[in-house]
PDB file of N, CA and C in Angstrom:
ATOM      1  N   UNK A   1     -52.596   6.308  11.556  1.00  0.00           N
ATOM      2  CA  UNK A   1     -51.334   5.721  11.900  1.00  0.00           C
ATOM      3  C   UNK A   1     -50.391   6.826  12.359  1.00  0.00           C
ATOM      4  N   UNK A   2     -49.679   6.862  13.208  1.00  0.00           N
ATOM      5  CA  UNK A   2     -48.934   7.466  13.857  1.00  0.00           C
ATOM      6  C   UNK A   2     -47.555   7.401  13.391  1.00  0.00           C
ATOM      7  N   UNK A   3     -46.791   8.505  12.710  1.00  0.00           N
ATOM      8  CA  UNK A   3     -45.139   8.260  12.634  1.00  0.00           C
ATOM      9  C   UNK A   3     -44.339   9.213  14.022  1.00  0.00           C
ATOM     10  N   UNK A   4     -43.528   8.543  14.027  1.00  0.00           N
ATOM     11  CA  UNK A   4     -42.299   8.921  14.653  1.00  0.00           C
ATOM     12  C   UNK A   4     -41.630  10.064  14.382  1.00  0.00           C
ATOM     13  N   UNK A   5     -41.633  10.857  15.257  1.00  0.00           N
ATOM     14  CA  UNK A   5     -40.642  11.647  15.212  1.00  0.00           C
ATOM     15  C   UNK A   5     -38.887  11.454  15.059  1.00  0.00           C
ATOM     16  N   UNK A   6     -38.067  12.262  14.540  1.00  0.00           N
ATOM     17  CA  UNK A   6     -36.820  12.042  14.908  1.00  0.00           C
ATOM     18  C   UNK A   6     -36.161  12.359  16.752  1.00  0.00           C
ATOM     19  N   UNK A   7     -37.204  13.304  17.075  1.00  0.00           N
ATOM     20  CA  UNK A   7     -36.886  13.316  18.421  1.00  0.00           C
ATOM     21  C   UNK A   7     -36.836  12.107  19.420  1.00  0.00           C
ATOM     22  N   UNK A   8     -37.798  11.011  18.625  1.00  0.00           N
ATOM     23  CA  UNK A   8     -38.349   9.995  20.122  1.00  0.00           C
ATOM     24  C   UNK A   8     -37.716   8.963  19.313  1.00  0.00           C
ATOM     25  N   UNK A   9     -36.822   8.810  18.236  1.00  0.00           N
ATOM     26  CA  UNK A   9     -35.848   7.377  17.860  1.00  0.00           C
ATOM     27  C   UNK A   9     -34.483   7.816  18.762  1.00  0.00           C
ATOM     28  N   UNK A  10     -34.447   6.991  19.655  1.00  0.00           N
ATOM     29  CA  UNK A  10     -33.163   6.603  20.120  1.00  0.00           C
ATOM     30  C   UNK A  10     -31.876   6.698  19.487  1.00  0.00           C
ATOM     31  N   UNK A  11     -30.918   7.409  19.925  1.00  0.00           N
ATOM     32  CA  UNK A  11     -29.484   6.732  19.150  1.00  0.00           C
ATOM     33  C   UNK A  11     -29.151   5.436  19.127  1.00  0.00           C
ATOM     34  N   UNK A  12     -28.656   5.085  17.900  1.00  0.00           N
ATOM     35  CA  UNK A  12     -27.803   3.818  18.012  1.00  0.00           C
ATOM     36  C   UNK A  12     -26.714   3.786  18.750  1.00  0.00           C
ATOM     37  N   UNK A  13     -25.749   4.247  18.729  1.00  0.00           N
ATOM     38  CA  UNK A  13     -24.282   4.015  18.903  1.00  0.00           C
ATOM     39  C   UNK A  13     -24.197   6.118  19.566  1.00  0.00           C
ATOM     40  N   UNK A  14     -24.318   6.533  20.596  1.00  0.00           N
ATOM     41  CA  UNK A  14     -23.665   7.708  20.492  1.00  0.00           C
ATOM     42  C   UNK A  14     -22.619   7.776  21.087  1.00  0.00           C
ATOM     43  N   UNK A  15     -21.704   8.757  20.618  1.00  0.00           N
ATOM     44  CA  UNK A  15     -20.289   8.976  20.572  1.00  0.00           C
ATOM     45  C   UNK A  15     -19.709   8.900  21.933  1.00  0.00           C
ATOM     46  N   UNK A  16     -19.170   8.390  22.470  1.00  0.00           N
ATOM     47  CA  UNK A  16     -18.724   8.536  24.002  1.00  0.00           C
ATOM     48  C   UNK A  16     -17.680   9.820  23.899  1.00  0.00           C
ATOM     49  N   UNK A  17     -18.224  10.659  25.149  1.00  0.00           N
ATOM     50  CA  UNK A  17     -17.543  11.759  25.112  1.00  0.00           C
ATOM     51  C   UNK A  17     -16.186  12.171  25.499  1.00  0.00           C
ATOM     52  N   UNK A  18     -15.102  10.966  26.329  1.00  0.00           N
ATOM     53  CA  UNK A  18     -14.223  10.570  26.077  1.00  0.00           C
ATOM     54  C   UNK A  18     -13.043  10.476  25.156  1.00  0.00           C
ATOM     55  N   UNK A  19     -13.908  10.041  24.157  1.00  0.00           N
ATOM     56  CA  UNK A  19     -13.636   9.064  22.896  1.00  0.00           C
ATOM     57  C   UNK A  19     -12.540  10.298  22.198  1.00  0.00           C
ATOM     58  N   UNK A  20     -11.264  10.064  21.732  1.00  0.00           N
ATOM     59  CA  UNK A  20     -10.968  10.500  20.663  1.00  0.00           C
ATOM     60  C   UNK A  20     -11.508  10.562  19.425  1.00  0.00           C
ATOM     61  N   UNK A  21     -11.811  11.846  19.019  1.00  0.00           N
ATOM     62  CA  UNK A  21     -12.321  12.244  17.258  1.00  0.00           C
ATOM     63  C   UNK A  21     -11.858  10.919  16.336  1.00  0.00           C
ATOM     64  N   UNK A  22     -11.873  10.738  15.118  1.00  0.00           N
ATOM     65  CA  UNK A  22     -11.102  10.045  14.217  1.00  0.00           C
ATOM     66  C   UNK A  22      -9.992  10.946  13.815  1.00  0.00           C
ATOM     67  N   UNK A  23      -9.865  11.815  13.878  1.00  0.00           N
ATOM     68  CA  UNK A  23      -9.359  12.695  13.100  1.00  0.00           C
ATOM     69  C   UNK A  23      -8.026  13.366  14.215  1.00  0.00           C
ATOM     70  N   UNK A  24      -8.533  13.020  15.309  1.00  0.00           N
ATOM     71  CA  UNK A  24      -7.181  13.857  16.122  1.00  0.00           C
ATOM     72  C   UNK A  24      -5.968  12.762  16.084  1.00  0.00           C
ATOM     73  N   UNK A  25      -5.113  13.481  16.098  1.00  0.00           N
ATOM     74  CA  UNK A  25      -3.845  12.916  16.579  1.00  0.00           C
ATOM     75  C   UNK A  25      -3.256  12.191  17.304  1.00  0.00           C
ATOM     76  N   UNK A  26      -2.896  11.431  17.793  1.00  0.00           N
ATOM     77  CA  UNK A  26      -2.137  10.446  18.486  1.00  0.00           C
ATOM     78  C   UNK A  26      -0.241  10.663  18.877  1.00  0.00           C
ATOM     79  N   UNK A  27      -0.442  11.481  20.208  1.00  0.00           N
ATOM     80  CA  UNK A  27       0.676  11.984  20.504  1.00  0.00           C
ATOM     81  C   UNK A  27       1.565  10.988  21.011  1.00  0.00           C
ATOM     82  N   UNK A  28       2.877  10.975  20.454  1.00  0.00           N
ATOM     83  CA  UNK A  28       3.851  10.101  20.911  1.00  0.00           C
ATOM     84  C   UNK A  28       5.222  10.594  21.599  1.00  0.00           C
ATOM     85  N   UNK A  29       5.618   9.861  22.091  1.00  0.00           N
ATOM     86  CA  UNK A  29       6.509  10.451  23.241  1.00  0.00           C
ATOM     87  C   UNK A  29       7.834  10.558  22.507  1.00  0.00           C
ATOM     88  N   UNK A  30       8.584  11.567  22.851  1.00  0.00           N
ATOM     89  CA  UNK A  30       9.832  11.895  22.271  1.00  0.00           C
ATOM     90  C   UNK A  30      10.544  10.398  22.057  1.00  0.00           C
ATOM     91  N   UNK A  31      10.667   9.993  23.201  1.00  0.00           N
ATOM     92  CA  UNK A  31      11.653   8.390  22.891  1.00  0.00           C
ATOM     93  C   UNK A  31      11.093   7.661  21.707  1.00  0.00           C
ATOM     94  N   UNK A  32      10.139   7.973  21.624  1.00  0.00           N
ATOM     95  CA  UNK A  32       9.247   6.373  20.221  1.00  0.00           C
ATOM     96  C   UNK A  32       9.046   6.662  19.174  1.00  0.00           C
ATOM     97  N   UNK A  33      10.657   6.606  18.181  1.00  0.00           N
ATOM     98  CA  UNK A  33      10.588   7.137  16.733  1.00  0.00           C
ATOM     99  C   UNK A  33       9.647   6.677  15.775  1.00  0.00           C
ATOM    100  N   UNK A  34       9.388   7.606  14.764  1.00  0.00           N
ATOM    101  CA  UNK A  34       8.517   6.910  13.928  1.00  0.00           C
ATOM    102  C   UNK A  34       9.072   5.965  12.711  1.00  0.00           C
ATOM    103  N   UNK A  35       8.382   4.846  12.996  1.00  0.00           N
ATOM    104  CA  UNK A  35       9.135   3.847  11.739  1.00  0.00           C
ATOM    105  C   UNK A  35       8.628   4.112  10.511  1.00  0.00           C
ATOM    106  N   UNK A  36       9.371   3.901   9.573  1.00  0.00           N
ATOM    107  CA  UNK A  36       8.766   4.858   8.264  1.00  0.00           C
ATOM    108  C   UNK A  36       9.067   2.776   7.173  1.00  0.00           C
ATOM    109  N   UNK A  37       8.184   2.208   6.670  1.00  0.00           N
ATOM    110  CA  UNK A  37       8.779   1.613   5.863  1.00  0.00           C
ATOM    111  C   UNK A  37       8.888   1.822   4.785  1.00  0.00           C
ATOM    112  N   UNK A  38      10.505   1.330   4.043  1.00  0.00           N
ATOM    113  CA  UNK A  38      11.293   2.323   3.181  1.00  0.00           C
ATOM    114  C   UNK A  38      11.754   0.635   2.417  1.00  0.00           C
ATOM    115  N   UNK A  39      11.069   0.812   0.809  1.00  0.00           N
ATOM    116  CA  UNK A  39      11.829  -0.258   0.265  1.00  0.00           C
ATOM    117  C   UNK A  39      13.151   0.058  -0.311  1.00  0.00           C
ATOM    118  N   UNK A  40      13.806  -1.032  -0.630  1.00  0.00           N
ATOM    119  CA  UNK A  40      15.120  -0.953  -1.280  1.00  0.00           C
ATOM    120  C   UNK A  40      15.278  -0.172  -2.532  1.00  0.00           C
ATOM    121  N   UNK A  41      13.808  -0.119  -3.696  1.00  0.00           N
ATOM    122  CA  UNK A  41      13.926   0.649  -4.737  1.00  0.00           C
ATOM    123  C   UNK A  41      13.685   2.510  -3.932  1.00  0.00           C
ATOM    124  N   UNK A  42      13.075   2.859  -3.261  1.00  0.00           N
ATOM    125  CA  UNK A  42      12.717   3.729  -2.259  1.00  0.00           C
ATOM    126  C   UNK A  42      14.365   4.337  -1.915  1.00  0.00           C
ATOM    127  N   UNK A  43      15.113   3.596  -1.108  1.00  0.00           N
ATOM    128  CA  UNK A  43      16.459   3.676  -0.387  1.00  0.00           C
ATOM    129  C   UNK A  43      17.684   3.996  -1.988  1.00  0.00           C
ATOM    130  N   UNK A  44      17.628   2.954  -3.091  1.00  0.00           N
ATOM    131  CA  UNK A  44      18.892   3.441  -3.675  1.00  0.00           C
ATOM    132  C   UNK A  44      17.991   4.722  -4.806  1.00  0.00           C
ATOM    133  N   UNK A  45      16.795   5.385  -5.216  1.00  0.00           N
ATOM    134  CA  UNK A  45      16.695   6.183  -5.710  1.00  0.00           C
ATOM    135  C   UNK A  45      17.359   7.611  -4.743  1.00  0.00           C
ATOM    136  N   UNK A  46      16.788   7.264  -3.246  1.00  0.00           N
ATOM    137  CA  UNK A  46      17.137   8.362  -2.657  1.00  0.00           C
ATOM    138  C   UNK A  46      18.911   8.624  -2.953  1.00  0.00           C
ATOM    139  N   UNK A  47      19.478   7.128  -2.724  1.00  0.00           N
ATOM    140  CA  UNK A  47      21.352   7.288  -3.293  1.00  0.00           C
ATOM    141  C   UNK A  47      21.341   7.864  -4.571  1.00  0.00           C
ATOM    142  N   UNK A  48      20.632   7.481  -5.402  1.00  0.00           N
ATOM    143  CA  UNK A  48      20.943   8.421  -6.593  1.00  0.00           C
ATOM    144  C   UNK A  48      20.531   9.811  -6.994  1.00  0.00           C
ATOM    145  N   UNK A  49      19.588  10.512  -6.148  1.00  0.00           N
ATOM    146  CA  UNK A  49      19.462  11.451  -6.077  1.00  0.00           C
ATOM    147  C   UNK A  49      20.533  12.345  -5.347  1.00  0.00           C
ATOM    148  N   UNK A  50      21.355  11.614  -4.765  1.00  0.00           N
ATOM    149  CA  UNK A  50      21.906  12.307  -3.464  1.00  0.00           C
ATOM    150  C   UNK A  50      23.072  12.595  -4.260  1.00  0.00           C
ATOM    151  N   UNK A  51      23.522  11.549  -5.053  1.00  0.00           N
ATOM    152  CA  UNK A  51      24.555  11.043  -6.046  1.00  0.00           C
ATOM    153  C   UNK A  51      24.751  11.954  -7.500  1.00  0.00           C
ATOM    154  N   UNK A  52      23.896  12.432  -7.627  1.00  0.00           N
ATOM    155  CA  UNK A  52      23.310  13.675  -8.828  1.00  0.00           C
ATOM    156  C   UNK A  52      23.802  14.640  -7.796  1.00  0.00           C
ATOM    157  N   UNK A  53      23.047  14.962  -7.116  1.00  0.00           N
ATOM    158  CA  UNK A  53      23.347  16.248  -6.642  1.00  0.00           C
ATOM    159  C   UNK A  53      25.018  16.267  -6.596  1.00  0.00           C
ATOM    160  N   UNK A  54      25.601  15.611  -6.226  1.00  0.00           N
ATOM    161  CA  UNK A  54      26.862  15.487  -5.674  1.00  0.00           C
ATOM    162  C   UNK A  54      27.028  16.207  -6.684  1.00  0.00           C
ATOM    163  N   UNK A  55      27.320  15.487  -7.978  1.00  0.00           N
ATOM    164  CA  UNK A  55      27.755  16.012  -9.107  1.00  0.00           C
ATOM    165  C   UNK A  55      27.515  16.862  -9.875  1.00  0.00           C
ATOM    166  N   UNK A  56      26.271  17.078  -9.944  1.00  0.00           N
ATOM    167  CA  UNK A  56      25.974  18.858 -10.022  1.00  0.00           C
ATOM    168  C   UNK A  56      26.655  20.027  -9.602  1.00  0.00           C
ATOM    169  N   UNK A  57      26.786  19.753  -7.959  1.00  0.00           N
ATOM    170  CA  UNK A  57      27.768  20.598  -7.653  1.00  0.00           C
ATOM    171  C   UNK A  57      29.312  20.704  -7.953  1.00  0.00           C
ATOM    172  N   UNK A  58      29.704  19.672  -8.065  1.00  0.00           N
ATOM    173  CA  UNK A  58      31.212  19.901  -9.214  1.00  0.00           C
ATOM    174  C   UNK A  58      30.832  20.004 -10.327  1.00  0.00           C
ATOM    175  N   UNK A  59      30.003  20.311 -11.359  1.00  0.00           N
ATOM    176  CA  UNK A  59      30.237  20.572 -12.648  1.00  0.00           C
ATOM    177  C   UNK A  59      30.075  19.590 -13.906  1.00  0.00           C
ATOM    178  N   UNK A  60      29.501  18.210 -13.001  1.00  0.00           N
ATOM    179  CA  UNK A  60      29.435  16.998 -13.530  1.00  0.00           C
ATOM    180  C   UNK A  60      31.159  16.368 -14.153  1.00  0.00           C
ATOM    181  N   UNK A  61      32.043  16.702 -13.328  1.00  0.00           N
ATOM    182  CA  UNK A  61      33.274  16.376 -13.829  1.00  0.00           C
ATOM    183  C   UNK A  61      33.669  14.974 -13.607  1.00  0.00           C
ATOM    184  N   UNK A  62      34.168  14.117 -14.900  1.00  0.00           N
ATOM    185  CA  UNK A  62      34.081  13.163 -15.134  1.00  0.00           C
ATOM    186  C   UNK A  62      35.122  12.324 -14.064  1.00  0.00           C
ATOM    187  N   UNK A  63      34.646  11.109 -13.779  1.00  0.00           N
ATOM    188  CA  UNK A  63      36.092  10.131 -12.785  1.00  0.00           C
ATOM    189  C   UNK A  63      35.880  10.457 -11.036  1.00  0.00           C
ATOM    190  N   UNK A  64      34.597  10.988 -10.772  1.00  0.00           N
ATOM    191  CA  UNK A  64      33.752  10.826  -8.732  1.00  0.00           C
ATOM    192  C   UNK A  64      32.320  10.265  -9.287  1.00  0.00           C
ATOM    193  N   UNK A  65      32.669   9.348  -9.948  1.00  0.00           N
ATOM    194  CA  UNK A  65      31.023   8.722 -10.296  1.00  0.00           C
ATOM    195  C   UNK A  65      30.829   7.445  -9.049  1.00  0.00           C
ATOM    196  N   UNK A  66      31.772   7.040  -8.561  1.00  0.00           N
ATOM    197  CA  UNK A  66      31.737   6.216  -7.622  1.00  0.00           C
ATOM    198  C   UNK A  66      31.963   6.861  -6.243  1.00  0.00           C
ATOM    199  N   UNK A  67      32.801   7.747  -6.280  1.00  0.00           N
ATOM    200  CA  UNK A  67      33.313   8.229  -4.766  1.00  0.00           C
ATOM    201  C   UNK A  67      31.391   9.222  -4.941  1.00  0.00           C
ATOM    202  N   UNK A  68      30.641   9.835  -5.250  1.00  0.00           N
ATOM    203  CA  UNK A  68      29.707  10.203  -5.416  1.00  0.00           C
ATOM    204  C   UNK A  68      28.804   9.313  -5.027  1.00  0.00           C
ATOM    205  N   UNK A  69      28.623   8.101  -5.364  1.00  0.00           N
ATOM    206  CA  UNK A  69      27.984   6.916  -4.804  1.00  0.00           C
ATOM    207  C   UNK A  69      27.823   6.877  -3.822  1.00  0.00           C
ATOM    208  N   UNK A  70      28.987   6.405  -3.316  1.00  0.00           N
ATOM    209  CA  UNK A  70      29.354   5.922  -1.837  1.00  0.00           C
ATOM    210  C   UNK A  70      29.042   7.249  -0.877  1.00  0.00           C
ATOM    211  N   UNK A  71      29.313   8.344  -1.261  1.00  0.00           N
ATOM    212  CA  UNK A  71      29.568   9.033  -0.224  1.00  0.00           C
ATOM    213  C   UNK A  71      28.216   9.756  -0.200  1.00  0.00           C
ATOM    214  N   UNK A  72      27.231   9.507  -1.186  1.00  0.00           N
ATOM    215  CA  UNK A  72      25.403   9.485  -0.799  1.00  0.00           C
ATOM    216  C   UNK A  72      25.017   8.383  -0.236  1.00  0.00           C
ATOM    217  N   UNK A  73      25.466   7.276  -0.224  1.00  0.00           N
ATOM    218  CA  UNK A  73      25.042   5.834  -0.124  1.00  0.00           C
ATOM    219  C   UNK A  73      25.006   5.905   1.938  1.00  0.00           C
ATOM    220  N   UNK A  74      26.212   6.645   2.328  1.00  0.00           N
ATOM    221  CA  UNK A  74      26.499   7.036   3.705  1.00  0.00           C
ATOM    222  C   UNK A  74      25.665   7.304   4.116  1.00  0.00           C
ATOM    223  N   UNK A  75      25.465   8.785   3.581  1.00  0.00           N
ATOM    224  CA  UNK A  75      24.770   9.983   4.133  1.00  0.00           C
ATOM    225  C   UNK A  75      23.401   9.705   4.014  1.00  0.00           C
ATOM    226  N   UNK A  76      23.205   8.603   3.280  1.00  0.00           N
ATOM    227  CA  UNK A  76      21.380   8.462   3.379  1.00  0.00           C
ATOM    228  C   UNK A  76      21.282   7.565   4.436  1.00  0.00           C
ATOM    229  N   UNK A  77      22.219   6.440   4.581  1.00  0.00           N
ATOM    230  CA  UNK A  77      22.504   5.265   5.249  1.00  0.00           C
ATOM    231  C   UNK A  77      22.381   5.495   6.985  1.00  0.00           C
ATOM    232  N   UNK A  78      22.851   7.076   6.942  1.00  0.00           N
ATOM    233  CA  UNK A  78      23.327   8.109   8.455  1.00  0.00           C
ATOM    234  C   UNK A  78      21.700   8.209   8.405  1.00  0.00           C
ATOM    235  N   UNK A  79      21.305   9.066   7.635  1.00  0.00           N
ATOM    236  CA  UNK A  79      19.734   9.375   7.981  1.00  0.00           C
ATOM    237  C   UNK A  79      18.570   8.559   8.431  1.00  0.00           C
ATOM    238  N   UNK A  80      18.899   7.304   7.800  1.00  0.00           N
ATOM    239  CA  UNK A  80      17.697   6.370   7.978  1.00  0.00           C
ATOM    240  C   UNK A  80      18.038   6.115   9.756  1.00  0.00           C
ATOM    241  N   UNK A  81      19.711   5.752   9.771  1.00  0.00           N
ATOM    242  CA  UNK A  81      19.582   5.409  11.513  1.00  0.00           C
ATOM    243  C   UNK A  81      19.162   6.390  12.127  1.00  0.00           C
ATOM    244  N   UNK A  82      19.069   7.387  12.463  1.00  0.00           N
ATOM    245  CA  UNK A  82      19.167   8.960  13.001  1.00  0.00           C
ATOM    246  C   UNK A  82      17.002   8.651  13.016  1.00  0.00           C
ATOM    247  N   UNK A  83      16.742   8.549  12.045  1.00  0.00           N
ATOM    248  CA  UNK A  83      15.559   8.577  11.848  1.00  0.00           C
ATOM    249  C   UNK A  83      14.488   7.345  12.604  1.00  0.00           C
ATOM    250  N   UNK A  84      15.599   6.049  12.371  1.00  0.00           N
ATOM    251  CA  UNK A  84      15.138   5.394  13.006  1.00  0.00           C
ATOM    252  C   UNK A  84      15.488   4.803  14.610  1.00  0.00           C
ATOM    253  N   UNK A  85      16.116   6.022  15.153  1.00  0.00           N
ATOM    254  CA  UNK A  85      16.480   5.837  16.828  1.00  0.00           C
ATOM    255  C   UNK A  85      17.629   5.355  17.065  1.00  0.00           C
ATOM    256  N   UNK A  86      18.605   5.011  15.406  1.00  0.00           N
ATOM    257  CA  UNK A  86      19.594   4.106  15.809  1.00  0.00           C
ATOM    258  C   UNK A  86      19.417   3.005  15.834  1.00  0.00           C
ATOM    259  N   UNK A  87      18.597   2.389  15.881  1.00  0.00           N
ATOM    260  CA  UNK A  87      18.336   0.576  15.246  1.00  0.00           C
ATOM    261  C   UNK A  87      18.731   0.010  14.023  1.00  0.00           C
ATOM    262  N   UNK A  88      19.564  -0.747  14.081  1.00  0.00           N
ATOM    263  CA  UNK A  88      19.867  -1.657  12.929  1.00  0.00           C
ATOM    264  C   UNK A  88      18.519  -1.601  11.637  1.00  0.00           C
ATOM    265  N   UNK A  89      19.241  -2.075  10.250  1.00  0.00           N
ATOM    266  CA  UNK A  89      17.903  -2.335   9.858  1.00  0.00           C
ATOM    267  C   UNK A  89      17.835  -3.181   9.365  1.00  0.00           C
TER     268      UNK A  89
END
């Protein structure tokens, strides 16, 4: 009985040489931001992190526990548009 070599089995499927790797990249054009989805628990930890820091840097001094809020609540609020091209969200 005769076996087969691996030389004389045919490929199944070979790779078209064309073909992007799996592994390479997928270049996108400056205009086409990347959408990142960001839940709401995601969005107010980042405010409260932002919101700590605030207050760290004064000394944790009591009575900007709100103006501290708000004024991370912005600045994350600025980032997400910036990030996301300026689109509503």
């Amino acid at each position: 009985m005769a076996t087969r070599r691996s030389t004389d089995v045919p490929a199944k499927n070979p790779p078209a040489r064309d073909a992007p790797r799996p592994s390479a990249r997928v270049s996108r054009s400056p205009a086409e931001p990347t959408r990142l989805a960001l839940t709401p628990e995601a969005r107010r930890t980042m405010i409260a992190e932002g919101a700590y820091l605030r207050a760290e840097r004064r000394g944790f001094a009591p009575g900007h526990e709100t103006e501290d809020w708000l004024a991370a609540e912005a600045e994350v609020d600025a980032l997400l548009r910036v990030s996301h091209g300026g689109s509503s969200q």
